[in-house]
PDB file of N, CA and C in Angstrom:
ATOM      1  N   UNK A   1      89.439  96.449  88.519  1.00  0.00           N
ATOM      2  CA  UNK A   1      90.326  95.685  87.655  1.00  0.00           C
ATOM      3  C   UNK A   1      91.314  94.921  88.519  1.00  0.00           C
ATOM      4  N   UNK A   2      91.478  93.418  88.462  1.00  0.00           N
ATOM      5  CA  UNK A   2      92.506  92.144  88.802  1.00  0.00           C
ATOM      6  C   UNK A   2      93.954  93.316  88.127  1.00  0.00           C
ATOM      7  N   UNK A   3      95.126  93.703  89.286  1.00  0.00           N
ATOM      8  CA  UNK A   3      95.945  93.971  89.016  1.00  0.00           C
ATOM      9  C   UNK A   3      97.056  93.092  89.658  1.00  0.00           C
ATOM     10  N   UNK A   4      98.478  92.933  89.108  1.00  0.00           N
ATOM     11  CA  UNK A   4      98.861  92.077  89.656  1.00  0.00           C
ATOM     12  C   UNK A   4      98.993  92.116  91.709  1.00  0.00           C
ATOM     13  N   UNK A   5      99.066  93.497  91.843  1.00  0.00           N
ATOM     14  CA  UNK A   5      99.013  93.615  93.214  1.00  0.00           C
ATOM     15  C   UNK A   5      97.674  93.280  94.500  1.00  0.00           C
ATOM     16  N   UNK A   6      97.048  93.622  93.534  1.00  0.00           N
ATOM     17  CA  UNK A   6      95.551  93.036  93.971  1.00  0.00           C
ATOM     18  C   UNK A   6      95.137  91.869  94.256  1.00  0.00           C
ATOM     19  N   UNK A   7      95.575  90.732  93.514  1.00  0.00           N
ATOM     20  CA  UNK A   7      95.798  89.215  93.305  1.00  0.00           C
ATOM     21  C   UNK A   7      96.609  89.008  94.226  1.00  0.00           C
ATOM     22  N   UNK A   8      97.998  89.801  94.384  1.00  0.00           N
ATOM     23  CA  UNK A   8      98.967  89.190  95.429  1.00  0.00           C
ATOM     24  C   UNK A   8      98.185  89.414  96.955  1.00  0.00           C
ATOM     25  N   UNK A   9      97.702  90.699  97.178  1.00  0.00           N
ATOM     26  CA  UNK A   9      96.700  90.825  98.484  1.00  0.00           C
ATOM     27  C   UNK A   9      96.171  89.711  98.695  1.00  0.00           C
ATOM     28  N   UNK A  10      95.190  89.488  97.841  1.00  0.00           N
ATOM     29  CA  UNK A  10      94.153  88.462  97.782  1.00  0.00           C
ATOM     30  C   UNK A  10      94.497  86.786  98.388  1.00  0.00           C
ATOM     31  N   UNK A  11      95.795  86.753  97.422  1.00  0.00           N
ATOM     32  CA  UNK A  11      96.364  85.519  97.997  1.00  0.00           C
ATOM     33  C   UNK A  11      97.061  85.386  98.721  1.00  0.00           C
ATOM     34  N   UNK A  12      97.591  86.720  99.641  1.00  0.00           N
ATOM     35  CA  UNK A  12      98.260  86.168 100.817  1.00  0.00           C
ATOM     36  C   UNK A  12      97.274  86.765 101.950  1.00  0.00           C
ATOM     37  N   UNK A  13      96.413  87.383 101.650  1.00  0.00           N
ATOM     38  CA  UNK A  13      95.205  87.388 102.909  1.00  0.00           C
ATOM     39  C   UNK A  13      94.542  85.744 103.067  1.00  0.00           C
ATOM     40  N   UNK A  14      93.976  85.394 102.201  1.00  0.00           N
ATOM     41  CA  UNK A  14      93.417  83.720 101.772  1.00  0.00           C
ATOM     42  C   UNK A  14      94.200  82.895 102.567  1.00  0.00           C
ATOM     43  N   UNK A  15      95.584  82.783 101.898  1.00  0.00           N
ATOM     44  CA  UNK A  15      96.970  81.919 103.117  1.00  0.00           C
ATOM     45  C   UNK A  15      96.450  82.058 104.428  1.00  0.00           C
ATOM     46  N   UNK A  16      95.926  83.668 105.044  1.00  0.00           N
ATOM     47  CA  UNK A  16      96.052  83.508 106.674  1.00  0.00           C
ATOM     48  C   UNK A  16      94.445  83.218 106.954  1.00  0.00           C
ATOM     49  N   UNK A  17      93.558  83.473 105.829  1.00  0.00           N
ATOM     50  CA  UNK A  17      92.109  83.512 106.436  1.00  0.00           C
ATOM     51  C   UNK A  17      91.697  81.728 106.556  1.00  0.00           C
ATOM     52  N   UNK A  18      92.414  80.735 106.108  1.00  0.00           N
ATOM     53  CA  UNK A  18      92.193  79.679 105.583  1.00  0.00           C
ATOM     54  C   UNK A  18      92.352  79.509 107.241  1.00  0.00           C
ATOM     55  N   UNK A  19      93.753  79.071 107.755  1.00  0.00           N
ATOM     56  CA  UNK A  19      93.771  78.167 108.837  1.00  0.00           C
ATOM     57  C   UNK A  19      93.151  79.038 109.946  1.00  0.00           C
ATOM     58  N   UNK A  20      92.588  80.499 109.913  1.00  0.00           N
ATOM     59  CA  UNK A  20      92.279  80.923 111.218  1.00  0.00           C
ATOM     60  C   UNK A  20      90.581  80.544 110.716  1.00  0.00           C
ATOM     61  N   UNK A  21      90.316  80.731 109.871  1.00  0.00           N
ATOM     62  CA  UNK A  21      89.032  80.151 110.100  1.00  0.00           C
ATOM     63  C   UNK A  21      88.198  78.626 109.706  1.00  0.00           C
ATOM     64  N   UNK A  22      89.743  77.604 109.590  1.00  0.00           N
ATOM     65  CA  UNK A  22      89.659  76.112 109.941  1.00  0.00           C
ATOM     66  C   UNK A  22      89.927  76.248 111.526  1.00  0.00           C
ATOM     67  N   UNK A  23      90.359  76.572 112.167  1.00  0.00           N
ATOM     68  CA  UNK A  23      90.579  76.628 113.972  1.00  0.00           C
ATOM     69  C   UNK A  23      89.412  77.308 114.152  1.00  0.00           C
ATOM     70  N   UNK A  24      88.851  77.820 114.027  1.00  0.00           N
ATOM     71  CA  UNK A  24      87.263  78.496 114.013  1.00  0.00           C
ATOM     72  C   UNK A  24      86.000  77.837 113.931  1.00  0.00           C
ATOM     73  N   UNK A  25      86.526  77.030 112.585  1.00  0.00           N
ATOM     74  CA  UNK A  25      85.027  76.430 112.619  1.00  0.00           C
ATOM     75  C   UNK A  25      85.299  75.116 113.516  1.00  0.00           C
ATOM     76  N   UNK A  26      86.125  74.441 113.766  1.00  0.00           N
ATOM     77  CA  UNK A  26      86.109  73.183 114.657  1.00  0.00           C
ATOM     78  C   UNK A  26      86.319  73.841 116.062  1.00  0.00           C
ATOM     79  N   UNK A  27      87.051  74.601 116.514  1.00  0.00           N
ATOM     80  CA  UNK A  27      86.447  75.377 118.045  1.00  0.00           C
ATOM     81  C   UNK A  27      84.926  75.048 117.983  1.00  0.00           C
ATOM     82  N   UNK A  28      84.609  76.007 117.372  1.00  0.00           N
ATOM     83  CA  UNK A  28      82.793  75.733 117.339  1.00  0.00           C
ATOM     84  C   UNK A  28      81.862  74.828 117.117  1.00  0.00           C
ATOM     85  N   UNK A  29      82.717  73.956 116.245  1.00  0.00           N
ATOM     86  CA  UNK A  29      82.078  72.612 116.091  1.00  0.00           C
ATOM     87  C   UNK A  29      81.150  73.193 114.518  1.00  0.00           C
ATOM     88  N   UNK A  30      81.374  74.064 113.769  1.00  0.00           N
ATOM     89  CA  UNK A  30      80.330  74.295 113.087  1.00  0.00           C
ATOM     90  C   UNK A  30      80.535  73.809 111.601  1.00  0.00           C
ATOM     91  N   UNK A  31      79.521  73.691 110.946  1.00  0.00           N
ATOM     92  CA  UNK A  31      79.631  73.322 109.205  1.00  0.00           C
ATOM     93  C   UNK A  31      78.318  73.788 108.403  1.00  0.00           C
ATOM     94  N   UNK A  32      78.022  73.664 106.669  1.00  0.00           N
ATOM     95  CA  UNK A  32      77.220  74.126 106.428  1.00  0.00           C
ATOM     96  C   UNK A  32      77.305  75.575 106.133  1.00  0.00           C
ATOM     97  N   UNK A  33      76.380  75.855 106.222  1.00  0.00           N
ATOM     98  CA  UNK A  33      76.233  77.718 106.711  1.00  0.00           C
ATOM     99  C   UNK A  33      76.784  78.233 107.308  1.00  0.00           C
ATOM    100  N   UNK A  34      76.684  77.822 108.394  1.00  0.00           N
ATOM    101  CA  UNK A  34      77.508  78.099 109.577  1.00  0.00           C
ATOM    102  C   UNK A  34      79.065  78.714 109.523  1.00  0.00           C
ATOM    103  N   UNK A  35      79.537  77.366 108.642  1.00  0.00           N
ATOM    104  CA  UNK A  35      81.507  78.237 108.233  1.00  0.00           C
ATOM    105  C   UNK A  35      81.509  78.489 107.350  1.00  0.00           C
ATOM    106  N   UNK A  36      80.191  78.640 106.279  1.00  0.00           N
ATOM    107  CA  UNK A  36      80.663  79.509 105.114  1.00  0.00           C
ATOM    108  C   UNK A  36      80.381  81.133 106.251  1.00  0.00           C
ATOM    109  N   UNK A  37      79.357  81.415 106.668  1.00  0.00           N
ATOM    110  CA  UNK A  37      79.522  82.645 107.585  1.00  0.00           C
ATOM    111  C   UNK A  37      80.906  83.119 108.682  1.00  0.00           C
ATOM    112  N   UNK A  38      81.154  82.206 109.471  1.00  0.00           N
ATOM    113  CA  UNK A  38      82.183  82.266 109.662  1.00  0.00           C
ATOM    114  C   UNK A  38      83.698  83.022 108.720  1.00  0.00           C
ATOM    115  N   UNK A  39      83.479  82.055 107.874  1.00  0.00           N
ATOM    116  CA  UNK A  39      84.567  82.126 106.575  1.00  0.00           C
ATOM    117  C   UNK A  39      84.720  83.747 105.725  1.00  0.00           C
ATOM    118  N   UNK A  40      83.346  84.067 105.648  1.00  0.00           N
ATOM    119  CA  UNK A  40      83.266  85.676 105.135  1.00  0.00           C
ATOM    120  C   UNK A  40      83.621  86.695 106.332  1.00  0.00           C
ATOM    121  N   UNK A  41      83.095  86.142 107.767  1.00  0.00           N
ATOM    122  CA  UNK A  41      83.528  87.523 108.601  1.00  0.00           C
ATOM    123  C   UNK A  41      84.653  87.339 108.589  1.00  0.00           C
ATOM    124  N   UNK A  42      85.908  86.301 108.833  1.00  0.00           N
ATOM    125  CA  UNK A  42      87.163  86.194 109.002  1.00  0.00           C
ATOM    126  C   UNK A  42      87.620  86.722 107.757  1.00  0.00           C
ATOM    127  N   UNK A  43      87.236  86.942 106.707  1.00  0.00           N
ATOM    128  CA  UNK A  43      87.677  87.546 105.042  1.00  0.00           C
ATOM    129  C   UNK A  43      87.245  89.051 105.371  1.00  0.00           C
ATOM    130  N   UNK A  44      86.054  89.401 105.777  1.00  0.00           N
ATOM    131  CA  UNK A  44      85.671  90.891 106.212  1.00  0.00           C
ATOM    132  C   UNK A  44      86.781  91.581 107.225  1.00  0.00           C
ATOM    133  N   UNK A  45      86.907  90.744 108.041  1.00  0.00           N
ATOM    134  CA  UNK A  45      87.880  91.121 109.037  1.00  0.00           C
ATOM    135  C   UNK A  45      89.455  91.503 108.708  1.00  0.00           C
ATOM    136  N   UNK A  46      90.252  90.902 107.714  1.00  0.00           N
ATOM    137  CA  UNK A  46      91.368  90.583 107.550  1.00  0.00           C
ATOM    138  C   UNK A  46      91.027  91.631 106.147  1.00  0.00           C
ATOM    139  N   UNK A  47      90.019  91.833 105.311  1.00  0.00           N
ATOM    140  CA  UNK A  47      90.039  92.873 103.933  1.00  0.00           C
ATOM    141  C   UNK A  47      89.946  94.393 104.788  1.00  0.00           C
ATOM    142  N   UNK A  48      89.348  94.391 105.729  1.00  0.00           N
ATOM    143  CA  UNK A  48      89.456  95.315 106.457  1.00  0.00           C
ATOM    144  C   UNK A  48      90.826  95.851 107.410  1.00  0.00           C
ATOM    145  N   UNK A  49      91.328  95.109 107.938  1.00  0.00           N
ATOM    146  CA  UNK A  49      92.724  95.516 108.349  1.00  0.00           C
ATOM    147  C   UNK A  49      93.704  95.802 106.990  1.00  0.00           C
ATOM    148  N   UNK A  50      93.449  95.378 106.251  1.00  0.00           N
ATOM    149  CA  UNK A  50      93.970  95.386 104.826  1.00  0.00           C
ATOM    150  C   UNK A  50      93.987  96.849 104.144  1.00  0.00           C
ATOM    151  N   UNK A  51      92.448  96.905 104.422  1.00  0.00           N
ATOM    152  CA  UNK A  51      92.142  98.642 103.730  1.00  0.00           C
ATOM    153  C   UNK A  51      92.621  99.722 104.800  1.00  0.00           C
ATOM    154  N   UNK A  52      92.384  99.491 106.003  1.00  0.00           N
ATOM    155  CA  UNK A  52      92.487 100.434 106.926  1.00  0.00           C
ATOM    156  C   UNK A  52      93.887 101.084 107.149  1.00  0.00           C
ATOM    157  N   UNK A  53      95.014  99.844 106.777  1.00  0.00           N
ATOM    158  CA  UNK A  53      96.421 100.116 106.779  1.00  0.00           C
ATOM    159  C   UNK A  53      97.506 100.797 106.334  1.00  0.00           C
ATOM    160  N   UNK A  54      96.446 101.728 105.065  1.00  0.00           N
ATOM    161  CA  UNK A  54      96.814 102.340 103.925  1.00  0.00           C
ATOM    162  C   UNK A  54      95.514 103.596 103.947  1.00  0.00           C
ATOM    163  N   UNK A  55      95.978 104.912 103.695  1.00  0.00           N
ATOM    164  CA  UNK A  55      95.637 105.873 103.813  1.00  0.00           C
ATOM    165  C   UNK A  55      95.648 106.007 102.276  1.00  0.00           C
ATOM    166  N   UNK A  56      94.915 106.915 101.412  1.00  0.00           N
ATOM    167  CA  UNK A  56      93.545 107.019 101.837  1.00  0.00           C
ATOM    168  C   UNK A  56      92.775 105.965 101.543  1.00  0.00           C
ATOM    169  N   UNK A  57      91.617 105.509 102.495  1.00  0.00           N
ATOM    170  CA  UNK A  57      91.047 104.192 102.278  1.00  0.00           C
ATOM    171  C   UNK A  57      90.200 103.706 101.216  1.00  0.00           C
ATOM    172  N   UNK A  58      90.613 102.915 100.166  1.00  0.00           N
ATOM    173  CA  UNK A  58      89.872 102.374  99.524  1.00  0.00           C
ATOM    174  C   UNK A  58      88.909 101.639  99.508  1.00  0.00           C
ATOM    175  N   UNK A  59      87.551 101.817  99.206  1.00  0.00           N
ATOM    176  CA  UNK A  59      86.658 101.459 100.121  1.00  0.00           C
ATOM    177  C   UNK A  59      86.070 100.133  98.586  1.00  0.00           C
ATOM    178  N   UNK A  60      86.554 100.463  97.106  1.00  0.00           N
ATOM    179  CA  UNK A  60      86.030  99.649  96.129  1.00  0.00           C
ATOM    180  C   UNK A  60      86.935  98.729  95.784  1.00  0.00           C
ATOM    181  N   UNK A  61      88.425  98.962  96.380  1.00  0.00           N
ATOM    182  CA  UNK A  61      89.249  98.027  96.610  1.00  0.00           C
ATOM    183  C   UNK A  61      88.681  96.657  97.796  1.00  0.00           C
ATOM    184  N   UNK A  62      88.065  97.530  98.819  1.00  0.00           N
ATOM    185  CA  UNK A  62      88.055  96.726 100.027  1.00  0.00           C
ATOM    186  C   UNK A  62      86.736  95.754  99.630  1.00  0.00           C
ATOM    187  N   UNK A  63      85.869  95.985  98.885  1.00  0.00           N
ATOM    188  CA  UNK A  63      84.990  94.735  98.731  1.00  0.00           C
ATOM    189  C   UNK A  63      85.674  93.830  97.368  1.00  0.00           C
ATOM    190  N   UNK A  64      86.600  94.064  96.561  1.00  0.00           N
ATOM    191  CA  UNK A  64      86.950  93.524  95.569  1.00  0.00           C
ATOM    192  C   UNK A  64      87.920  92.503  96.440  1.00  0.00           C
ATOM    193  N   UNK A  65      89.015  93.424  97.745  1.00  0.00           N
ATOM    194  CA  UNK A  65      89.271  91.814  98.502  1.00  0.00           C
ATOM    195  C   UNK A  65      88.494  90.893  99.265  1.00  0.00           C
ATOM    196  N   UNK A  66      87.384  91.747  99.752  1.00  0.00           N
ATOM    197  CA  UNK A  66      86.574  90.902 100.563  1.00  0.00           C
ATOM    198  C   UNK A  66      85.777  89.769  99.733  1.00  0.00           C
ATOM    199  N   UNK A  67      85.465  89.949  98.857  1.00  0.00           N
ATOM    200  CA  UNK A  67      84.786  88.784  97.778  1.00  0.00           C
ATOM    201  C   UNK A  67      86.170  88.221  97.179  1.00  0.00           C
ATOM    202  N   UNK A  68      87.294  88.769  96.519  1.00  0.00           N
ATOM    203  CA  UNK A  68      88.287  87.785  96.559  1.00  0.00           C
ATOM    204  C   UNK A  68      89.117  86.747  97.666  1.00  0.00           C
ATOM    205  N   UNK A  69      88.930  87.243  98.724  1.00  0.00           N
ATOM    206  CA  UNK A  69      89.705  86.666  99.766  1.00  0.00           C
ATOM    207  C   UNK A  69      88.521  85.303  99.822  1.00  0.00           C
ATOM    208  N   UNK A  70      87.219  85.608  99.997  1.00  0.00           N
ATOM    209  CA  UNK A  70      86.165  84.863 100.413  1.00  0.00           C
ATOM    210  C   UNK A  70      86.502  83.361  99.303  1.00  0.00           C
ATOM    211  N   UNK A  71      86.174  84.087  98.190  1.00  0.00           N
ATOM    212  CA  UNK A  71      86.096  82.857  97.266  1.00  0.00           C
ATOM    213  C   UNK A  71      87.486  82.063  97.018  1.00  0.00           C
ATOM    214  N   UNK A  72      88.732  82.654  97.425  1.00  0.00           N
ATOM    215  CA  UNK A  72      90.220  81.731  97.176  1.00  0.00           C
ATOM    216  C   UNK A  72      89.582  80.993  98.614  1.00  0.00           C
ATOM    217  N   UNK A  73      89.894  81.795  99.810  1.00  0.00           N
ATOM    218  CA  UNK A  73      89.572  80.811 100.847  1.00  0.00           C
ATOM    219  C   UNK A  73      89.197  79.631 100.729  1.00  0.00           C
ATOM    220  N   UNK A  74      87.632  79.506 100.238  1.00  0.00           N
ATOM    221  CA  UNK A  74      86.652  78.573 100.005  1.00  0.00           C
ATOM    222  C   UNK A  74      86.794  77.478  99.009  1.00  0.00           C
ATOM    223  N   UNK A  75      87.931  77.926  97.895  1.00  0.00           N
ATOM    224  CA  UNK A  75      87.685  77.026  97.129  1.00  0.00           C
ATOM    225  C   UNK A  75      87.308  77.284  95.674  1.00  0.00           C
ATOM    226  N   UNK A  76      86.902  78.154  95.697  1.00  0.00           N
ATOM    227  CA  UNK A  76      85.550  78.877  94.632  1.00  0.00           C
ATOM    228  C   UNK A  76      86.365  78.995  93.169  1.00  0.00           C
ATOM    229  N   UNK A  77      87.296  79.778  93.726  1.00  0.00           N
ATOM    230  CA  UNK A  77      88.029  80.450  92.234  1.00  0.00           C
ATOM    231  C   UNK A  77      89.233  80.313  93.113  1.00  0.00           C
ATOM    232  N   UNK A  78      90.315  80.252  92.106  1.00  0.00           N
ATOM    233  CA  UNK A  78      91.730  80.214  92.777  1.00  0.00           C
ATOM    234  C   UNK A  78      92.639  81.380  91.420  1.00  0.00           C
ATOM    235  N   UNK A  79      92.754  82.845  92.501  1.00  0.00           N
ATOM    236  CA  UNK A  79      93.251  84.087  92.001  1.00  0.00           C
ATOM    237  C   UNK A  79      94.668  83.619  90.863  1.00  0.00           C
ATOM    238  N   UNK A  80      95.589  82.471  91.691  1.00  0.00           N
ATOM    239  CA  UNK A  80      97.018  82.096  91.561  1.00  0.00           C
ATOM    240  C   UNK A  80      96.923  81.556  90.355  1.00  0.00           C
ATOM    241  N   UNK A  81      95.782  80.633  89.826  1.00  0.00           N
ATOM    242  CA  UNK A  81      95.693  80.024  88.673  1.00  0.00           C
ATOM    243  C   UNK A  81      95.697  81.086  87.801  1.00  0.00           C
ATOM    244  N   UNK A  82      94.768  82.115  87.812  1.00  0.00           N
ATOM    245  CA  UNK A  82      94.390  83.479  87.390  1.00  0.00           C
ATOM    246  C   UNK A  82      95.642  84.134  86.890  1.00  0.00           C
ATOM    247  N   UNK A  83      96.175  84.578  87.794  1.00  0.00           N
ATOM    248  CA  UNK A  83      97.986  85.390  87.823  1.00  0.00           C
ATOM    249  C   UNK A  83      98.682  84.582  86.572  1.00  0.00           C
ATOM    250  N   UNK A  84      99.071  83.234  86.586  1.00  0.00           N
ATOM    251  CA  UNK A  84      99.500  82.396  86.148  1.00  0.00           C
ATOM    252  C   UNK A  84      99.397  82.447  84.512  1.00  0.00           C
ATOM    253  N   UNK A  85      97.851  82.118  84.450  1.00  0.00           N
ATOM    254  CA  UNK A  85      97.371  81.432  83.185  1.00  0.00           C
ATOM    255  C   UNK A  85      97.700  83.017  82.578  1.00  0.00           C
ATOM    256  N   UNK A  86      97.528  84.382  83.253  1.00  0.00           N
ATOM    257  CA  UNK A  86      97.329  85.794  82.329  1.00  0.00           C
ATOM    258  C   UNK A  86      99.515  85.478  82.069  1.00  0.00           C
ATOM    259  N   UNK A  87      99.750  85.307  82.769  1.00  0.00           N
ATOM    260  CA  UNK A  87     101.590  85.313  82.588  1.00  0.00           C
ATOM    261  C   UNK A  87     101.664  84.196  81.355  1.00  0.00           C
ATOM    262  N   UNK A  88     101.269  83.136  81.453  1.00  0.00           N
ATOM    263  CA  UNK A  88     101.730  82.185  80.221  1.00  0.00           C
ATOM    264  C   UNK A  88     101.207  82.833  79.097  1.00  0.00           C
ATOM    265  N   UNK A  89     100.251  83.678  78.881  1.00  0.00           N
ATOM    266  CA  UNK A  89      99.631  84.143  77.778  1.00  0.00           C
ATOM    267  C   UNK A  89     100.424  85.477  77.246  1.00  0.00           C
ATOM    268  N   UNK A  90     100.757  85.951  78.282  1.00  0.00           N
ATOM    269  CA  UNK A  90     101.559  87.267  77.871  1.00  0.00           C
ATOM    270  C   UNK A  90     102.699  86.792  77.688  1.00  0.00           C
ATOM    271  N   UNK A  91     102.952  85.666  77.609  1.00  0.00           N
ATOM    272  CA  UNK A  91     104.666  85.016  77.388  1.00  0.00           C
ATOM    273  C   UNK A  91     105.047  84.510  76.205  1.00  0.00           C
ATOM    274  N   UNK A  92     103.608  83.938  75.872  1.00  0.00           N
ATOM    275  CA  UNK A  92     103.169  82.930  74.464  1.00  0.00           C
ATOM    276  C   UNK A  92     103.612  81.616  74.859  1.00  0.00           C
ATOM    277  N   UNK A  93     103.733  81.540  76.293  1.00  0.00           N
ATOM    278  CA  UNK A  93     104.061  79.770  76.430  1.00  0.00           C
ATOM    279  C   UNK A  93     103.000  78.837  75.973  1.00  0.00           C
ATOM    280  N   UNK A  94     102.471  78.023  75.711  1.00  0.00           N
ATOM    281  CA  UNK A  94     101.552  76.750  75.146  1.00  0.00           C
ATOM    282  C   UNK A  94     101.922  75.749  76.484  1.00  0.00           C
ATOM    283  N   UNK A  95     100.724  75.342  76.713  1.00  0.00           N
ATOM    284  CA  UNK A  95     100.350  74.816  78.139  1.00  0.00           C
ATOM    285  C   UNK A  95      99.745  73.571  77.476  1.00  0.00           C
TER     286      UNK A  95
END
């Protein structure tokens, strides 16, 4: 379950996975496949320091950031819109 703390992970892991793995893929020169792979180990990497940092390790947390971190990164889904749109609704604001 998207809790609000979960979302906040998500989007401030995304913030750091974005520019370390834009300096990544142009080091390498790579595109395509190439930095979407890139793009998931740098999300594997960073959901993992994430889980590891916190005792005891959540291991169904740690793929729920690793596929969230992946897809804000990328573009895919954006968590913040998510957070947002569930707050205006629980507010009764009209958008």
């Amino acid at each position: 379950m998207l809790t609000p703390e979960l979302i906040t992970d998500i989007i401030v892991l995304a913030a750091i996975v974005v520019p370390i793995t834009q300096a990544t893929k142009k080091w390498l020169r790579a595109d395509g496949m190439t930095a979407l792979i890139i793009s998931a180990v740098v999300s594997i990497l960073f959901a993992l320091w994430k889980t590891l940092s916190v005792q005891p390790y959540d291991w169904g947390r740690f793929i729920i950031l690793v596929i969230g971190v992946f897809l804000e990164a990328n573009g895919i889904y954006h968590f913040g819109s998510y957070a947002v749109g569930k707050m205006v609704k629980q507010k009764g604001i009209s958008v």
